[in-house]
C-alpha atoms as a PDB file:
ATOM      1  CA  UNK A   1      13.223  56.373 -27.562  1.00  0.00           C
ATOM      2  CA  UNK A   2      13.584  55.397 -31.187  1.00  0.00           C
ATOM      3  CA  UNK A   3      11.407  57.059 -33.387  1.00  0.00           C
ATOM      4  CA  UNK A   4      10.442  53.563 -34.856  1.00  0.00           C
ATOM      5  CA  UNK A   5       8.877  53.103 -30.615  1.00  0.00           C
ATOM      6  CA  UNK A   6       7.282  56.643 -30.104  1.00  0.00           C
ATOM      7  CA  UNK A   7       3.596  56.668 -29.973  1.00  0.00           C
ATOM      8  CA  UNK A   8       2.097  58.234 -32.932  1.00  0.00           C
ATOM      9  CA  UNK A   9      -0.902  60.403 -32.230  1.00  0.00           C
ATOM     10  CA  UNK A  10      -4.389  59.586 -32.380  1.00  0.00           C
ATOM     11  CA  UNK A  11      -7.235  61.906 -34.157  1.00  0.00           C
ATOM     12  CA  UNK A  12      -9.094  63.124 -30.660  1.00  0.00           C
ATOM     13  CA  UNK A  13     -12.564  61.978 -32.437  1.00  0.00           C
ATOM     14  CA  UNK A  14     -11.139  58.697 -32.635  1.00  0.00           C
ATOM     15  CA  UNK A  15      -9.858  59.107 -29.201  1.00  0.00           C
ATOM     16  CA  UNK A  16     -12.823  60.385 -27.832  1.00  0.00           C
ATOM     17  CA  UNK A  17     -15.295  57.293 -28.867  1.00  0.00           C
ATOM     18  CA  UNK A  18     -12.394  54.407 -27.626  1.00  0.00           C
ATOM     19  CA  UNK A  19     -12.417  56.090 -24.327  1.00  0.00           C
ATOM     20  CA  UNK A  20     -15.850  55.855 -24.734  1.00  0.00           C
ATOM     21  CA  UNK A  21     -16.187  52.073 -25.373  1.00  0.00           C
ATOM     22  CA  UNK A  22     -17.388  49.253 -22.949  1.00  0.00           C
ATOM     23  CA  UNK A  23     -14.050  46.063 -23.012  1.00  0.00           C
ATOM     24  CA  UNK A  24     -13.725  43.498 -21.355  1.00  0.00           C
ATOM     25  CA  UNK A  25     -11.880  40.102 -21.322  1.00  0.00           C
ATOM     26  CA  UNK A  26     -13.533  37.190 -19.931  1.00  0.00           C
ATOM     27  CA  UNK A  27     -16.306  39.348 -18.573  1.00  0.00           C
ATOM     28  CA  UNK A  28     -13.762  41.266 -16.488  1.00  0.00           C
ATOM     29  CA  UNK A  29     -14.517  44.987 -17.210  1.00  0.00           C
ATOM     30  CA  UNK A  30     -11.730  47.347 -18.730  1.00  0.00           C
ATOM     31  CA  UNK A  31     -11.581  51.174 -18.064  1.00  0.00           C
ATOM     32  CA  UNK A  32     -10.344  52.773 -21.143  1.00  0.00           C
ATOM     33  CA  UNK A  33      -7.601  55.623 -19.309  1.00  0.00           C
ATOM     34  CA  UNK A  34      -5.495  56.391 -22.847  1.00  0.00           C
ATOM     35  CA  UNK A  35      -4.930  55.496 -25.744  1.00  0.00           C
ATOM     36  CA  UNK A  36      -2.259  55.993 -29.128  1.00  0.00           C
ATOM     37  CA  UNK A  37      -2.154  54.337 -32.513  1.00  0.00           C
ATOM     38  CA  UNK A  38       0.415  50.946 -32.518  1.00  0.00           C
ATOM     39  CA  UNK A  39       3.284  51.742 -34.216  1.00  0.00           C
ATOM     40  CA  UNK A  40       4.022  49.537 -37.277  1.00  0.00           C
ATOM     41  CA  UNK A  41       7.258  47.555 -35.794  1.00  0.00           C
ATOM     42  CA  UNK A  42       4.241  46.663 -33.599  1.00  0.00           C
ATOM     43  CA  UNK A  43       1.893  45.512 -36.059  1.00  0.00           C
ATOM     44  CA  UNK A  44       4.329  43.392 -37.769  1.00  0.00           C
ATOM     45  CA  UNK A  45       4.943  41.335 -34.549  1.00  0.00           C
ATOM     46  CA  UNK A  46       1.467  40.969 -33.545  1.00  0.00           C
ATOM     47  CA  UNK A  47       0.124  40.514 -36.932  1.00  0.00           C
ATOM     48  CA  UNK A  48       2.407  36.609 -37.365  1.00  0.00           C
ATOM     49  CA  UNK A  49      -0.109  35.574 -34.572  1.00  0.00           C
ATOM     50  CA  UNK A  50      -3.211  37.451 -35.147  1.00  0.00           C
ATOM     51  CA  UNK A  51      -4.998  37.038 -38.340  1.00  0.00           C
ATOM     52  CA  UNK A  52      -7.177  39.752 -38.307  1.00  0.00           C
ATOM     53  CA  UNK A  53      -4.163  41.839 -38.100  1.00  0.00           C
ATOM     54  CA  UNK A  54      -2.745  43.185 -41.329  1.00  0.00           C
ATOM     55  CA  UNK A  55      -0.960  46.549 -43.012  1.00  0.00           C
ATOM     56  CA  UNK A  56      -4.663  47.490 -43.526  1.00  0.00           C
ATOM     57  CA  UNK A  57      -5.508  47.027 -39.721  1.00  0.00           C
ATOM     58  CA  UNK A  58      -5.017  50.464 -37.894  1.00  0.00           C
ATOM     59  CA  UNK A  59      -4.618  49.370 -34.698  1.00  0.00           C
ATOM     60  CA  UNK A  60      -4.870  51.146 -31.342  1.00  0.00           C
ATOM     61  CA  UNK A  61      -3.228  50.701 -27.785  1.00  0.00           C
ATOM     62  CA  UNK A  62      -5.394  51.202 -25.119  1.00  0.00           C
ATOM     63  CA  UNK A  63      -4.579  51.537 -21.887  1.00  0.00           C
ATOM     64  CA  UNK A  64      -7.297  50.162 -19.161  1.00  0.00           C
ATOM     65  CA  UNK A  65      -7.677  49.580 -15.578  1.00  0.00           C
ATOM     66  CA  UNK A  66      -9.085  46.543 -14.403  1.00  0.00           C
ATOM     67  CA  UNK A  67     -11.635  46.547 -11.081  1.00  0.00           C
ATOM     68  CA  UNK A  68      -8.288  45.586  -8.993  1.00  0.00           C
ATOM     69  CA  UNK A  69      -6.615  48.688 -10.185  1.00  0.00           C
ATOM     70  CA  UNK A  70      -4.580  47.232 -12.255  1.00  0.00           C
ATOM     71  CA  UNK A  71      -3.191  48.827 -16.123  1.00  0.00           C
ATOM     72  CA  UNK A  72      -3.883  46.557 -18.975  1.00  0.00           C
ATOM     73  CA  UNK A  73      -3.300  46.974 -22.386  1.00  0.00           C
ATOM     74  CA  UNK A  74      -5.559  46.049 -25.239  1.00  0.00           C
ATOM     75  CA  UNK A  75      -5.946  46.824 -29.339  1.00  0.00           C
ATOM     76  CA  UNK A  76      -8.666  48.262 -30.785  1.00  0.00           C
ATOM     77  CA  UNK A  77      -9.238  48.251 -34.631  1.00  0.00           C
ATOM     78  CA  UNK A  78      -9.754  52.131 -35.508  1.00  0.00           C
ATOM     79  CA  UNK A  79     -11.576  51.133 -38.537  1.00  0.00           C
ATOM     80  CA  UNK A  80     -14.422  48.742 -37.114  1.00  0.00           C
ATOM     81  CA  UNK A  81     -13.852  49.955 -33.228  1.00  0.00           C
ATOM     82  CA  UNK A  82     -13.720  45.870 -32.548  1.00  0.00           C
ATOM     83  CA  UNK A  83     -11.451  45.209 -29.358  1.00  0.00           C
ATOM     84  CA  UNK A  84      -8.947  42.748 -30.406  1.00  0.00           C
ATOM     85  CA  UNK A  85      -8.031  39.810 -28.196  1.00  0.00           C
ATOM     86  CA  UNK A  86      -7.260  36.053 -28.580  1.00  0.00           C
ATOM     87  CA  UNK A  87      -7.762  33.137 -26.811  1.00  0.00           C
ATOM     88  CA  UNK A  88      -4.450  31.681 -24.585  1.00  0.00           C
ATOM     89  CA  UNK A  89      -3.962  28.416 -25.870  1.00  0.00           C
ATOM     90  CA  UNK A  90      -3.108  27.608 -23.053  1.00  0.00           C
ATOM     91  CA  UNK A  91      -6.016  28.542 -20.246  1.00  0.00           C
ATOM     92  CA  UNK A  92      -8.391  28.792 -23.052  1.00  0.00           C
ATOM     93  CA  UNK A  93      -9.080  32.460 -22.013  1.00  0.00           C
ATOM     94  CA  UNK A  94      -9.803  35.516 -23.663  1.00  0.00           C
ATOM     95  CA  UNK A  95      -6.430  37.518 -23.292  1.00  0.00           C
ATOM     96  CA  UNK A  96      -4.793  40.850 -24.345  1.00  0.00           C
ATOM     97  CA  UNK A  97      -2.603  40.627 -27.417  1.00  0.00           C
ATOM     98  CA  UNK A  98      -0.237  42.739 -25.644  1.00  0.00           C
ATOM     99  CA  UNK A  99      -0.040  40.435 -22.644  1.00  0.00           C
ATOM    100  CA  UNK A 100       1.449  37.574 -24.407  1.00  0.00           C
ATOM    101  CA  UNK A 101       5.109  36.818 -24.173  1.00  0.00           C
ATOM    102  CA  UNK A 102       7.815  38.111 -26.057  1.00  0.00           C
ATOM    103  CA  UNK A 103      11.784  36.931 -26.716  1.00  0.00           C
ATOM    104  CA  UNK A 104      14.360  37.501 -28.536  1.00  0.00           C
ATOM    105  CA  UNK A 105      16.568  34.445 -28.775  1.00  0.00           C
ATOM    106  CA  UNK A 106      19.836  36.591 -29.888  1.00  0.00           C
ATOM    107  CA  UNK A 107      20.684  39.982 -28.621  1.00  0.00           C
ATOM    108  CA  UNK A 108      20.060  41.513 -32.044  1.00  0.00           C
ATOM    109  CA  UNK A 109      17.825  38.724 -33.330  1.00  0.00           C
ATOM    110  CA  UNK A 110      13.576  39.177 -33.884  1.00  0.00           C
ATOM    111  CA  UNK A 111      11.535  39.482 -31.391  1.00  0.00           C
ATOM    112  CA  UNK A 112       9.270  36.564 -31.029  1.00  0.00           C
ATOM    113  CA  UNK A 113       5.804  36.309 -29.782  1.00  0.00           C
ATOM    114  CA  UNK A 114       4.291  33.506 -28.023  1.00  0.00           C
ATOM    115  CA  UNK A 115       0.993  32.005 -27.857  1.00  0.00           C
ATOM    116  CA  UNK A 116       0.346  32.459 -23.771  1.00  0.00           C
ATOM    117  CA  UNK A 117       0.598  34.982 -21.369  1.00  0.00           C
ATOM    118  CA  UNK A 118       3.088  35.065 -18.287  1.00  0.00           C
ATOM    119  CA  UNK A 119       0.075  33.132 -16.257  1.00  0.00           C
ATOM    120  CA  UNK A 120      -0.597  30.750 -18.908  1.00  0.00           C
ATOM    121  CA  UNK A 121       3.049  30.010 -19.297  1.00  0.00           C
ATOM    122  CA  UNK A 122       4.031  29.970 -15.589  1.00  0.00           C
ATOM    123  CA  UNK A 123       1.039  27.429 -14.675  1.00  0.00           C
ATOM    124  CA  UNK A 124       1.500  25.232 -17.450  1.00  0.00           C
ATOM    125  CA  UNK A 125       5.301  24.712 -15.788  1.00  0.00           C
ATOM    126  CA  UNK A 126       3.417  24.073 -11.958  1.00  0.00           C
ATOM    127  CA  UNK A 127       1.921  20.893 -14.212  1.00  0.00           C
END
């Protein structure tokens, strides 16, 4: 991996109380498993969709399981511990910031990120 992709490490106290926290989306519970701090080529893509997202924001990925045993991941502000999500513009659900979709029109062009999710997307084509 790049060094620009590596997971930077996480203070364990801050560690510690994420693991800790009650998420959910939609009502559906998340189980915190691990977590790292977003690197900033991260940030900078989820930040021209999220406003609350900024160079000030330290963000964190967590990694959850959902009750079907499924991995999710989520961001967490370190600062104010709030779990940030939006809602799909789509299915006008709660969703994972991570979820939504990414391209990248040229091979060495941006990466661009969408407003839905893979489901959002996919059933808006079954209309």
């Amino acid at each position: 991996q790049s060094p620009s992709i590596m997971a930077a490490v996480l203070d364990k106290e801050s560690e510690k109380a994420i693991l800790e926290m009650s998420l959910d989306l939609d009502g559906v519970p998340l189980k915190p498993i691990r977590c790292y701090l977003l690197n900033q080529e991260r940030l900078n893509i989820y930040s021209n969709v999220v406003e609350n997202l900024n160079n000030e924001t330290v963000a964190v990925a967590v990694v959850c399981e959902t009750p079907d045993n499924t991995l999710i991941e989520t961001l967490i502000d370190n600062n104010s511990k709030e779990h940030l999500k939006l809602e799909d513009p789509i299915m006008y659900t709660e969703v994972a910031i991570p979820c939504l979709v990414e391209t990248q029109f040229d091979e060495n062009g941006p990466w661009i990120l969408s407003r839905g999710t893979i489901n959002g997307i996919e059933s808006e084509k079954e209309c």
